[in-house]
C-alpha atoms as a PDB file:
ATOM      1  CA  UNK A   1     223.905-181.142 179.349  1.00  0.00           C
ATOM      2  CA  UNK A   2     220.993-182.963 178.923  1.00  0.00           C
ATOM      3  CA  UNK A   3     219.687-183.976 175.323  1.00  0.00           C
ATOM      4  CA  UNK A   4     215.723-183.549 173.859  1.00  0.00           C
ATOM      5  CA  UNK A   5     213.974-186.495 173.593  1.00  0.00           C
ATOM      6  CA  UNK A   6     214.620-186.158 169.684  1.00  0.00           C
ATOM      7  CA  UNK A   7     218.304-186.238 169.812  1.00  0.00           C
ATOM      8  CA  UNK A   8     217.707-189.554 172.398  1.00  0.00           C
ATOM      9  CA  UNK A   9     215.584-191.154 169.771  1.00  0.00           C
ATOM     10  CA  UNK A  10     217.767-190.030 166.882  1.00  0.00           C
ATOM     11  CA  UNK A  11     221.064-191.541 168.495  1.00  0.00           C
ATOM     12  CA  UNK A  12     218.740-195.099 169.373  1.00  0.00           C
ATOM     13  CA  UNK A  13     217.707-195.596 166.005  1.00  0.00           C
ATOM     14  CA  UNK A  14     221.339-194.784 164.946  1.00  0.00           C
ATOM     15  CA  UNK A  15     222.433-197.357 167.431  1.00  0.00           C
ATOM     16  CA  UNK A  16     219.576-199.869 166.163  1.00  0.00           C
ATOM     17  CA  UNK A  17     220.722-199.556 162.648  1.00  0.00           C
ATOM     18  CA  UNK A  18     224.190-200.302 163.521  1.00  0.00           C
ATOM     19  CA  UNK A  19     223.580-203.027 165.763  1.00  0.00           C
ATOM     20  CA  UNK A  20     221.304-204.994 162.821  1.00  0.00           C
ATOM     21  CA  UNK A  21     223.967-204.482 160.087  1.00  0.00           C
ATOM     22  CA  UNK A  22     226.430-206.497 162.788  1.00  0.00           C
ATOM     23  CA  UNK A  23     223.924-209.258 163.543  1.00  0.00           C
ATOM     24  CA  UNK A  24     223.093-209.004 160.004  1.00  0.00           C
ATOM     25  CA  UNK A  25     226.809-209.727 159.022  1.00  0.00           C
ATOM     26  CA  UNK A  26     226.915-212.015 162.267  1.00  0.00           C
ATOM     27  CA  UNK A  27     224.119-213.975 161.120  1.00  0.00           C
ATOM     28  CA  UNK A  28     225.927-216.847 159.442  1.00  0.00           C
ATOM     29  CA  UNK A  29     229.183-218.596 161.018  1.00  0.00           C
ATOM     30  CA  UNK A  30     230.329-222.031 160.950  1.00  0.00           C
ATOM     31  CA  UNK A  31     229.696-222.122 164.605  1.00  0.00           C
ATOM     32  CA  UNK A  32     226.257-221.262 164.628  1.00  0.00           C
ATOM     33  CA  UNK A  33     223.234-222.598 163.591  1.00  0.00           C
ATOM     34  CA  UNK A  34     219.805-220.833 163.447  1.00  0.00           C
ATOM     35  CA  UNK A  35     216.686-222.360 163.340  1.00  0.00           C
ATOM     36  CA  UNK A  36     213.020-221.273 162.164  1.00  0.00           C
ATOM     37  CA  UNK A  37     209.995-222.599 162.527  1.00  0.00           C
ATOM     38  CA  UNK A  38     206.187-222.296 164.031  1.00  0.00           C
ATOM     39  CA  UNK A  39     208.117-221.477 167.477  1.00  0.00           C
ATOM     40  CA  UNK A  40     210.060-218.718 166.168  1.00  0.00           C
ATOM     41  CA  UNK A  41     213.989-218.376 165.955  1.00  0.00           C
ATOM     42  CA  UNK A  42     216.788-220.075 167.677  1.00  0.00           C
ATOM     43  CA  UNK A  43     219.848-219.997 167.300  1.00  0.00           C
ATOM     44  CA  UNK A  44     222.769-223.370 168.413  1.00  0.00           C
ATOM     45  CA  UNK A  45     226.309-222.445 168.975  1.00  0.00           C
ATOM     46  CA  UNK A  46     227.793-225.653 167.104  1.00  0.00           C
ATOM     47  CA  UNK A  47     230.462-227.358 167.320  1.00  0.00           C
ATOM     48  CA  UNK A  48     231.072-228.331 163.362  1.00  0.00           C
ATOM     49  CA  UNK A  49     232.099-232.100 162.282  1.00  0.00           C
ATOM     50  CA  UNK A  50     232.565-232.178 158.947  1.00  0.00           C
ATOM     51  CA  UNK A  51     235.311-234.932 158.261  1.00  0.00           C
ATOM     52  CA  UNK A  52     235.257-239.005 159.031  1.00  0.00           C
ATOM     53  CA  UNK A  53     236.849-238.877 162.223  1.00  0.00           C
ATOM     54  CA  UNK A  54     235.317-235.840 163.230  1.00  0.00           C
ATOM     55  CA  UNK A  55     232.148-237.610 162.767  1.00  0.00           C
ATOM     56  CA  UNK A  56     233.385-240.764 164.243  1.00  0.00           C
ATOM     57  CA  UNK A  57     233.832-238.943 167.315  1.00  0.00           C
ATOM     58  CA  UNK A  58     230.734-236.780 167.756  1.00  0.00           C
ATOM     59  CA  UNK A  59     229.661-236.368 171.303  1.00  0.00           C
ATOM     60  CA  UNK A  60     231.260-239.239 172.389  1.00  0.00           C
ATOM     61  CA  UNK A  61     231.887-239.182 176.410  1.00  0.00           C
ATOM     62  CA  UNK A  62     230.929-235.808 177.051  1.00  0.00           C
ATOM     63  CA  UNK A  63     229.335-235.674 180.459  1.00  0.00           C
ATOM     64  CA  UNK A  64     227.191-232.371 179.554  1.00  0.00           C
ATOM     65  CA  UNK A  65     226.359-230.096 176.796  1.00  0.00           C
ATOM     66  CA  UNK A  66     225.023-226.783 177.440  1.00  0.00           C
ATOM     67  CA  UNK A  67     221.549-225.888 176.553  1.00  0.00           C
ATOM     68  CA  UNK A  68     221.945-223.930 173.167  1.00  0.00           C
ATOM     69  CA  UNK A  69     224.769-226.057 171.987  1.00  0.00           C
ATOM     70  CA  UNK A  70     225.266-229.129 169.648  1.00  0.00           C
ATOM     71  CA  UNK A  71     226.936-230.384 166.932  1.00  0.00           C
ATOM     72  CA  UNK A  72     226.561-230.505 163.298  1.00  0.00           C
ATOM     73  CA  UNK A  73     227.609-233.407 161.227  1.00  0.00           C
ATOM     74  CA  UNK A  74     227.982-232.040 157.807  1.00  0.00           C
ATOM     75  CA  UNK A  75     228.672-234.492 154.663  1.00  0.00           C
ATOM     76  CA  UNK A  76     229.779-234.296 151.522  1.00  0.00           C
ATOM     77  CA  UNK A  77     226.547-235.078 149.474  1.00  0.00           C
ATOM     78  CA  UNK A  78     222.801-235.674 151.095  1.00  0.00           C
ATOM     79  CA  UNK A  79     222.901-239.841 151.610  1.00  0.00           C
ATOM     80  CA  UNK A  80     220.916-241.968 153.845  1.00  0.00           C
ATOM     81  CA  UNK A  81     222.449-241.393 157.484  1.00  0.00           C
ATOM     82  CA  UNK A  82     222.611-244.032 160.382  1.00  0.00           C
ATOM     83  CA  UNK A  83     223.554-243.080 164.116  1.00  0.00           C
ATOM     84  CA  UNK A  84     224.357-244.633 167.467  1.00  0.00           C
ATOM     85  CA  UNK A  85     225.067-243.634 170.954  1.00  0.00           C
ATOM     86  CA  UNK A  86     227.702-245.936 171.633  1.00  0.00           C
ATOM     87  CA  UNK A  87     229.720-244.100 174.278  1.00  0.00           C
ATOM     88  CA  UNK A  88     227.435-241.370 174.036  1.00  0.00           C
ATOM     89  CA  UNK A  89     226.725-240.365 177.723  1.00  0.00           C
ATOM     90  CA  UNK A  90     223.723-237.666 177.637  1.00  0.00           C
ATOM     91  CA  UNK A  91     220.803-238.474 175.456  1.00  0.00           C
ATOM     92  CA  UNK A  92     220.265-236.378 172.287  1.00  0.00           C
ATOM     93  CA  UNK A  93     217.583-235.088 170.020  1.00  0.00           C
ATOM     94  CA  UNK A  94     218.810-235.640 166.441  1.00  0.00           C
ATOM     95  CA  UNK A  95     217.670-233.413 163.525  1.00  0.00           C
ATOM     96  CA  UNK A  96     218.207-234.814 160.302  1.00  0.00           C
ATOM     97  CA  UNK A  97     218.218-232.283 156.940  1.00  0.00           C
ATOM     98  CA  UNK A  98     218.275-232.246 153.369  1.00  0.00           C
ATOM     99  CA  UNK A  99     220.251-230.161 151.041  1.00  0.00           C
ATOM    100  CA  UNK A 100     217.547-227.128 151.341  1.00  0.00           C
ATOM    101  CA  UNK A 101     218.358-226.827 155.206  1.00  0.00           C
ATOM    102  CA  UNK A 102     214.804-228.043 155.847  1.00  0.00           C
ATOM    103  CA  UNK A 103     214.356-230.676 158.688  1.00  0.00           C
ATOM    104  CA  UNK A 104     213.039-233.797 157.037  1.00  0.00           C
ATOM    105  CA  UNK A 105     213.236-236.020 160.558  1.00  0.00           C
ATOM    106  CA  UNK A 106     213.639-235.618 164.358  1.00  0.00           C
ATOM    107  CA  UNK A 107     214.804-238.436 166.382  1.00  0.00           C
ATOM    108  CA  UNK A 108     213.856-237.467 169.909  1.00  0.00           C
ATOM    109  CA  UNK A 109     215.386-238.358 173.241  1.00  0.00           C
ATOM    110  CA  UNK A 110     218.258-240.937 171.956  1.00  0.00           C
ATOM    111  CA  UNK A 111     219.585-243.677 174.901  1.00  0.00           C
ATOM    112  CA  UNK A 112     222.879-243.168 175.810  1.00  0.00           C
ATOM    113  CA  UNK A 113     224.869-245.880 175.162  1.00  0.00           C
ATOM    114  CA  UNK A 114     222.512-247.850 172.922  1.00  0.00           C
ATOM    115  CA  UNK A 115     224.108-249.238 169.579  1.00  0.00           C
ATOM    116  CA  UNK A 116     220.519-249.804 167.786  1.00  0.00           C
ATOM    117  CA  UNK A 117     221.123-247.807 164.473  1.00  0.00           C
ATOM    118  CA  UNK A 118     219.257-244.350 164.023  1.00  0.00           C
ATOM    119  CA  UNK A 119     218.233-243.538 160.393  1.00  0.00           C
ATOM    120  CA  UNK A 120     217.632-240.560 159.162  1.00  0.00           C
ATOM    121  CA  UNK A 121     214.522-241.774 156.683  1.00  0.00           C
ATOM    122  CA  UNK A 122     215.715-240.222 153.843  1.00  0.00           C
ATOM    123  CA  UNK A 123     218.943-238.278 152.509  1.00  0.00           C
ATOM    124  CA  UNK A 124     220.696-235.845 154.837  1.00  0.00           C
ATOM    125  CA  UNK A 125     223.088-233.613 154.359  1.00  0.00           C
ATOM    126  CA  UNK A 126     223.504-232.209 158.030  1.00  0.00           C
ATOM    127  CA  UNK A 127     222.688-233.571 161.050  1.00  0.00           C
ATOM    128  CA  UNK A 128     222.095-231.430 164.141  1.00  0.00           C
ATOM    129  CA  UNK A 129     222.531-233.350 167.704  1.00  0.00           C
ATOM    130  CA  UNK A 130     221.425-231.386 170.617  1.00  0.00           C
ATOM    131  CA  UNK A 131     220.246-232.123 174.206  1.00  0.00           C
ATOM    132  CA  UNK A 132     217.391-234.842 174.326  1.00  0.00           C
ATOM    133  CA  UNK A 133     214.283-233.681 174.996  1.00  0.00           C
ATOM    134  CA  UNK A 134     214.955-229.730 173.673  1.00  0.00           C
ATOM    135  CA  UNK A 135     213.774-229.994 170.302  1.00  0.00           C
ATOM    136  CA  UNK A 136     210.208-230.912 172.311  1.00  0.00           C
ATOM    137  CA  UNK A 137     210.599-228.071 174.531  1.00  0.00           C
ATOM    138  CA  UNK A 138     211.434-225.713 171.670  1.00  0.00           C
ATOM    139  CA  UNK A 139     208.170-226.905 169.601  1.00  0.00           C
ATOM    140  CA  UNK A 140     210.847-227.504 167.027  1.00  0.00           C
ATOM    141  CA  UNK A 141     209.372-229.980 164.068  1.00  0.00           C
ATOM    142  CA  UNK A 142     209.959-231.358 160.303  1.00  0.00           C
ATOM    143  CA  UNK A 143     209.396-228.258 158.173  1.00  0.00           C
ATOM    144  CA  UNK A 144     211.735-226.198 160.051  1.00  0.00           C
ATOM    145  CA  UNK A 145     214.369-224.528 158.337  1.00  0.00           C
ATOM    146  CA  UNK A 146     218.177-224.528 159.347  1.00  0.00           C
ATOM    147  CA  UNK A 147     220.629-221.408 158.620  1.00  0.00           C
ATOM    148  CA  UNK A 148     224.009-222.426 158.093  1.00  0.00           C
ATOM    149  CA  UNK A 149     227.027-221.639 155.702  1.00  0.00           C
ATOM    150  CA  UNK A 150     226.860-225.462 154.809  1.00  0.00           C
ATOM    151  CA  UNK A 151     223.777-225.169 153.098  1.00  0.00           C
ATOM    152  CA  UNK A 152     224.305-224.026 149.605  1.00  0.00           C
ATOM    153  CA  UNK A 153     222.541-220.467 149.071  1.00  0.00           C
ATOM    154  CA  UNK A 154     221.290-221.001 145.810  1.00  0.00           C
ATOM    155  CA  UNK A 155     219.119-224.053 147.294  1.00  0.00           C
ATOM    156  CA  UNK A 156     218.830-223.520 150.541  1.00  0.00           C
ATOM    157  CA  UNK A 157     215.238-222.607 152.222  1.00  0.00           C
ATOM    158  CA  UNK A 158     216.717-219.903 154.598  1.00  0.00           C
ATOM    159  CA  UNK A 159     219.805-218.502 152.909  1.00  0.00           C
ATOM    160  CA  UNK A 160     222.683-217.003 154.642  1.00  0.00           C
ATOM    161  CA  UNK A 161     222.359-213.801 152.554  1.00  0.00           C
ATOM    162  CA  UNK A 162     218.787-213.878 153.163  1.00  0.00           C
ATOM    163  CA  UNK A 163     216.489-212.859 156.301  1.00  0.00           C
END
């Protein structure tokens, strides 16, 4: 039996409505990260280091990361931040943000295996890591906004709860 193009269109908008409440409940996780900006919206499945030795470790000696992953270094309290790429073996963009979510710094296209110290040039209370060269690529820039359940909603630019 074949339907009329109402009952089609009725059952799609149906469909559409369910499928946005589950992305809309979807939209915040600890591994993913979503980004918004001039370019549009992106979103980073993460990989979520949020203790000393996770930190420590980072991406150390990973031969590869695919192209919408990353991790997430998440502290305690915003403070200055300092990075290196000792043992590092793929060079990384690094996005550095404040409390809000908002990107205050991007370090592009860090050297594997170079110990000069990369600052973050002002507090930061995340940083993102991702493949060097993709934040270019992306058009992603300071201003952006990061969406993350380690940003605090009540402060945070792009709120969880919030589209």
């Amino acid at each position: 039996m074949r339907k009329s193009p109402a009952r089609l269109a009725a059952a799609l908008g149906v469909a559409l409505i369910l499928a946005a409440s589950g992305a809309a409940s979807a939209a915040c996780a600890p591994d993913t990260a979503d980004l918004r900006g001039g370019f549009g919206t992106v979103r980073f499945s993460v990989e979520l280091a949020d203790d000393a030795a996770e930190r420590a470790q980072g991406l150390m000696f990973r031969e590869s990361m695919p192209k919408f992953s990353g991790m997430l270094f998440v502290y305690d309290q915003p403070a200055e931040a300092h990075f290196w790429m000792k043992n590092t073996l793929i060079p990384l963009d690094m996005l550095f943000l404040d409390a809000t979510g908002t990107v205050r710094h991007i370090h592009p296209q860090a050297v594997p295996g170079d110990l000069t110290p990369i600052p973050s040039e002002g507090p930061a209370l995340a940083v993102l890591e991702i493949n060097g060269g993709l934040a270019a690529r992306l058009g992603l820039k300071a201003g952006d906004v990061m969406r993350h359940p380690a940003f605090d909603p009540a402060v945070a630019a792009w709120p969880c709860s919030g589209e």
